[in-house]
N, C-alpha and C. Protein backbone atom coordinates (compact mmCIF):
# COMPACT_ATOMS: atom_id res chain seq x y z
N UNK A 1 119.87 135.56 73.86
CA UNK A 1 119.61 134.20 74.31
C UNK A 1 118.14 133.85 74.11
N UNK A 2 118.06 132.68 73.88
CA UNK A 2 116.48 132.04 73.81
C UNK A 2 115.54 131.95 75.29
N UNK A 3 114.56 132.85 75.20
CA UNK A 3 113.54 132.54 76.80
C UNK A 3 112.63 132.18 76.21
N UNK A 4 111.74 131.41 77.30
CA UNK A 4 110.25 130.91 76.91
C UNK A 4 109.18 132.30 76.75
N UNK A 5 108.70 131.75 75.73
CA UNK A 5 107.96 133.11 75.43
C UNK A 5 106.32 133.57 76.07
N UNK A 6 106.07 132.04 77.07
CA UNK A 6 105.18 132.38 77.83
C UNK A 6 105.77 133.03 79.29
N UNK A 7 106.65 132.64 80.00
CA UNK A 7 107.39 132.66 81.43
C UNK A 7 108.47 133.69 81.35
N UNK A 8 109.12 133.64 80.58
CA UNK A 8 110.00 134.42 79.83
C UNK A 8 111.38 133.78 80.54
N UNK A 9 111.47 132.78 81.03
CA UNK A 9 112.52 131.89 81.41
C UNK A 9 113.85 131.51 80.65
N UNK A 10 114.95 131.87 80.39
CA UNK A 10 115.93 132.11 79.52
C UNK A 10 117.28 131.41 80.84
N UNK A 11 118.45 131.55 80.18
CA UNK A 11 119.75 130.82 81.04
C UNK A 11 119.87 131.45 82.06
N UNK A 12 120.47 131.08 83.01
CA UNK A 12 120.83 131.43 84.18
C UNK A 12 122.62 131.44 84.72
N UNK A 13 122.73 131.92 85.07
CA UNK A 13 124.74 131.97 85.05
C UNK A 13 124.91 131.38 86.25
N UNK A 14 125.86 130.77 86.85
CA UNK A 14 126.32 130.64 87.96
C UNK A 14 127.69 129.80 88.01
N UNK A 15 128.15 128.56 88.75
CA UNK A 15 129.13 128.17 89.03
C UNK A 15 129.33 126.75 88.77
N UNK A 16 130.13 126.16 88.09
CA UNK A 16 130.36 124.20 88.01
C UNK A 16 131.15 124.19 89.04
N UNK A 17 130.76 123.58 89.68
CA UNK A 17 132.18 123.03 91.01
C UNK A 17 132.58 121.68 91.22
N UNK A 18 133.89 121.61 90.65
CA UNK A 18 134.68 120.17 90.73
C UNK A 18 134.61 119.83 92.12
N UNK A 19 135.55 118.12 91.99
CA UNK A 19 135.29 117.88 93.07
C UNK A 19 136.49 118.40 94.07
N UNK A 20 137.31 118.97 93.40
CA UNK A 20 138.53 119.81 94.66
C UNK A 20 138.11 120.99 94.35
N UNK A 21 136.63 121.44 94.64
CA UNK A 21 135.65 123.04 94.75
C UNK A 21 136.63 123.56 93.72
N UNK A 22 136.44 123.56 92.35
CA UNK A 22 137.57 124.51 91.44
C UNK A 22 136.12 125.11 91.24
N UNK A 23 136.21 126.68 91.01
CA UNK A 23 134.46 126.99 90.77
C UNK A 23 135.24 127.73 89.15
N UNK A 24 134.32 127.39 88.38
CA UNK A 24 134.27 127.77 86.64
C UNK A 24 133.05 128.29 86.54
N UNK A 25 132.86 129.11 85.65
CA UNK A 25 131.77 129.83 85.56
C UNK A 25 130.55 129.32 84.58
N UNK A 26 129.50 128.94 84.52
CA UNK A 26 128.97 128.02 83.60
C UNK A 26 127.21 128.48 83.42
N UNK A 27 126.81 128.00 82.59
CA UNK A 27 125.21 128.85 82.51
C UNK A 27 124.54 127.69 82.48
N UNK A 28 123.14 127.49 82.99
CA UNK A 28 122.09 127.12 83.33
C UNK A 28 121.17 127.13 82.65
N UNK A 29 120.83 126.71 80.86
CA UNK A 29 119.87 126.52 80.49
C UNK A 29 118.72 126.50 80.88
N UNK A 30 117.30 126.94 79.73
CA UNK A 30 116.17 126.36 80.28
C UNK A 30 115.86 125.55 79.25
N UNK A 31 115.37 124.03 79.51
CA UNK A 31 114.49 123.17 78.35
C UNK A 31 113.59 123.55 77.65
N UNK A 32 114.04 124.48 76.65
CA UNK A 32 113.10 124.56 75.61
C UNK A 32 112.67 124.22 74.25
N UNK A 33 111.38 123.99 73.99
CA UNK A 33 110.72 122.61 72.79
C UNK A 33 110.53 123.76 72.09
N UNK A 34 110.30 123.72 70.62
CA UNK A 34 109.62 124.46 69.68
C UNK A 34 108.40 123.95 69.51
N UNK A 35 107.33 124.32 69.54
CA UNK A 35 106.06 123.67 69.43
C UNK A 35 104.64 124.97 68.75
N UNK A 36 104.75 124.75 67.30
CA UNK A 36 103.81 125.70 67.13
C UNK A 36 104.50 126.90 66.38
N UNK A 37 105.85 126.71 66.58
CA UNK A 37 106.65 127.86 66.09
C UNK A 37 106.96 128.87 67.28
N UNK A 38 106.56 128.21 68.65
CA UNK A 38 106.72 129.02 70.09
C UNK A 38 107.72 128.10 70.87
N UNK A 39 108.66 129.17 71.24
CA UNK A 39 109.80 128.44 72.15
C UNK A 39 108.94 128.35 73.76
N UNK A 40 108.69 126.64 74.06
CA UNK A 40 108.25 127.05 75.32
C UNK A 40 109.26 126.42 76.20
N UNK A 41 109.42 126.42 77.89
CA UNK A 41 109.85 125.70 78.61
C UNK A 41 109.14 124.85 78.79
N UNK A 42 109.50 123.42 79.20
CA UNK A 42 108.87 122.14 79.51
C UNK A 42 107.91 122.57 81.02
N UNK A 43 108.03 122.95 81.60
CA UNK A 43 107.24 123.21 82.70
C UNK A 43 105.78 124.14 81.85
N UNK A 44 105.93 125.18 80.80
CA UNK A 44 104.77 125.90 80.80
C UNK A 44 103.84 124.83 79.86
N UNK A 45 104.59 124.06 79.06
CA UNK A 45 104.31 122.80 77.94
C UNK A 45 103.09 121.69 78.90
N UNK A 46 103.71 121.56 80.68
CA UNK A 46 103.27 120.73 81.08
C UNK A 46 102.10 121.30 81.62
N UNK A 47 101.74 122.77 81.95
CA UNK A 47 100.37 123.27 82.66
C UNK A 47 99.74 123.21 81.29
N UNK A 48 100.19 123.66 80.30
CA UNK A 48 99.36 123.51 79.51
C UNK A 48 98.16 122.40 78.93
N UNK A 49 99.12 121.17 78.58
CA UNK A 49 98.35 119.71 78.86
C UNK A 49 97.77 120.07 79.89
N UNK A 50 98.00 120.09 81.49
CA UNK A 50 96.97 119.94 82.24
C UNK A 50 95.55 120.43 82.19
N UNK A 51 96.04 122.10 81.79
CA UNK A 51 94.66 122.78 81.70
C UNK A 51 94.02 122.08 80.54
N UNK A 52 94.24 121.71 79.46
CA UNK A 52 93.47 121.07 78.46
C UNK A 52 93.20 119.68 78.75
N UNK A 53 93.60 118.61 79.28
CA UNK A 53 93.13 118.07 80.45
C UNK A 53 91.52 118.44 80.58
N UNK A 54 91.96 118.82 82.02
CA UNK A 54 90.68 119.28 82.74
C UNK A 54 89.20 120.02 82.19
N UNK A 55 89.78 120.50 81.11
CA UNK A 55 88.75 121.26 80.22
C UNK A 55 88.16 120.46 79.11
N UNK A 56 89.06 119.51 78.34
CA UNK A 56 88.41 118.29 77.94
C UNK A 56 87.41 117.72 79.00
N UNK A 57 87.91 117.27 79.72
CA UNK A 57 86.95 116.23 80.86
C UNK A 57 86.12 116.83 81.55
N UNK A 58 85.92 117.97 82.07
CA UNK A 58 84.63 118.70 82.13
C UNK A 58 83.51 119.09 81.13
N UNK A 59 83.72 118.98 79.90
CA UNK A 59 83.09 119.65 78.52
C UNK A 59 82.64 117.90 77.78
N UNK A 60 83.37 117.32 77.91
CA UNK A 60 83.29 115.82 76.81
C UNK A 60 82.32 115.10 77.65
N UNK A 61 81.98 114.82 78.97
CA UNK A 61 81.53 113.81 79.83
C UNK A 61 80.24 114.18 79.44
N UNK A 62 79.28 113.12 78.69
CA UNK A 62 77.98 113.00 78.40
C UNK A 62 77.21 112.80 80.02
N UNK A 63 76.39 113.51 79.92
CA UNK A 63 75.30 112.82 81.47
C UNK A 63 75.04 111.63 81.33
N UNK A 64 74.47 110.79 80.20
CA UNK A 64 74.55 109.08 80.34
C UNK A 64 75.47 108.66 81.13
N UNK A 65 76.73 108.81 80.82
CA UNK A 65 78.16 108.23 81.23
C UNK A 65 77.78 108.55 83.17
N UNK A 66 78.07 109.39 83.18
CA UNK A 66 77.86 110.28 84.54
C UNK A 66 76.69 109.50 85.17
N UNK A 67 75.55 109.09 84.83
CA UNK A 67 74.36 108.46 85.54
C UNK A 67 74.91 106.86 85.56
N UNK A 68 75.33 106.26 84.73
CA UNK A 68 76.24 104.74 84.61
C UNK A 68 77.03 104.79 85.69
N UNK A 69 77.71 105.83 85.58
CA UNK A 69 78.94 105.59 86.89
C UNK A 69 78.67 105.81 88.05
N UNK A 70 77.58 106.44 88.62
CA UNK A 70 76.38 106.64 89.43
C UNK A 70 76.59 105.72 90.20
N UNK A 71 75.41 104.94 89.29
CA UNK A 71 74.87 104.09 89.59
C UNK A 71 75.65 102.41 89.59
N UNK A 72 76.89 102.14 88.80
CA UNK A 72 78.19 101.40 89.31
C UNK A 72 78.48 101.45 90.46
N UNK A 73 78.76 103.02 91.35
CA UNK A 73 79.12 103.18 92.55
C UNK A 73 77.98 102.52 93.65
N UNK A 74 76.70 103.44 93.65
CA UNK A 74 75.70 102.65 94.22
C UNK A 74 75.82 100.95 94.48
N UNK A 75 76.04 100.45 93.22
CA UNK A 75 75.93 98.55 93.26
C UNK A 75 77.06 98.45 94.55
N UNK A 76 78.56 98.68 93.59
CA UNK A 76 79.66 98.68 94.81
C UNK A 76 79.13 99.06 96.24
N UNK A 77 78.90 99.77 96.77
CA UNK A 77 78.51 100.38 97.50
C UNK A 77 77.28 99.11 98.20
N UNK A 78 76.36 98.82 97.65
CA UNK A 78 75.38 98.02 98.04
C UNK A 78 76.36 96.46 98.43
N UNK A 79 76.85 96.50 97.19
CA UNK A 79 77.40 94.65 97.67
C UNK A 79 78.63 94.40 98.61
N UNK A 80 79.19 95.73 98.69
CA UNK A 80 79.95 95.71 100.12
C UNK A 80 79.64 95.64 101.95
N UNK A 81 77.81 95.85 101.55
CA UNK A 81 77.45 96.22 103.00
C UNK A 81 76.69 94.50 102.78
């Protein structure tokens, strides 16, 4: 069977149950994308974006930008009082 090759998350077995409880035996996929030539699950797909995310936007933010937005807040800040 296919698992994610970071989590190692693969099908799961268990039960379909109609609605007069008939229980059939049925498996539980996991959502997995090919991306890269790596089978991942959508959940490890989604930390991933995040961490690259956060690591973009810590690394890219020029100090100009950062002193602008500063000092934006300050004004706000002033013309509210």
């Amino acid at each position: 069977m296919a698992k994610c090759t970071l989590c190692k998350k693969g099908a799961v077995s268990g039960n379909q149950i109609s609605h007069a409880q008939n229980h059939t035996k049925r498996k539980f996929k996991a959502n997995l994308q090919k991306v890269n030539g790596l089978l991942l699950c959508t959940r490890c797909l989604k930390t991933i974006k995040t961490i690259r995310r956060e690591n973009a936007a810590s690394e890219e933010i020029p100090a100009e930008i950062v002193e602008l937005e500063e000092e934006k807040a300050e004004q706000t800040e002033e013309d509210k009082q």
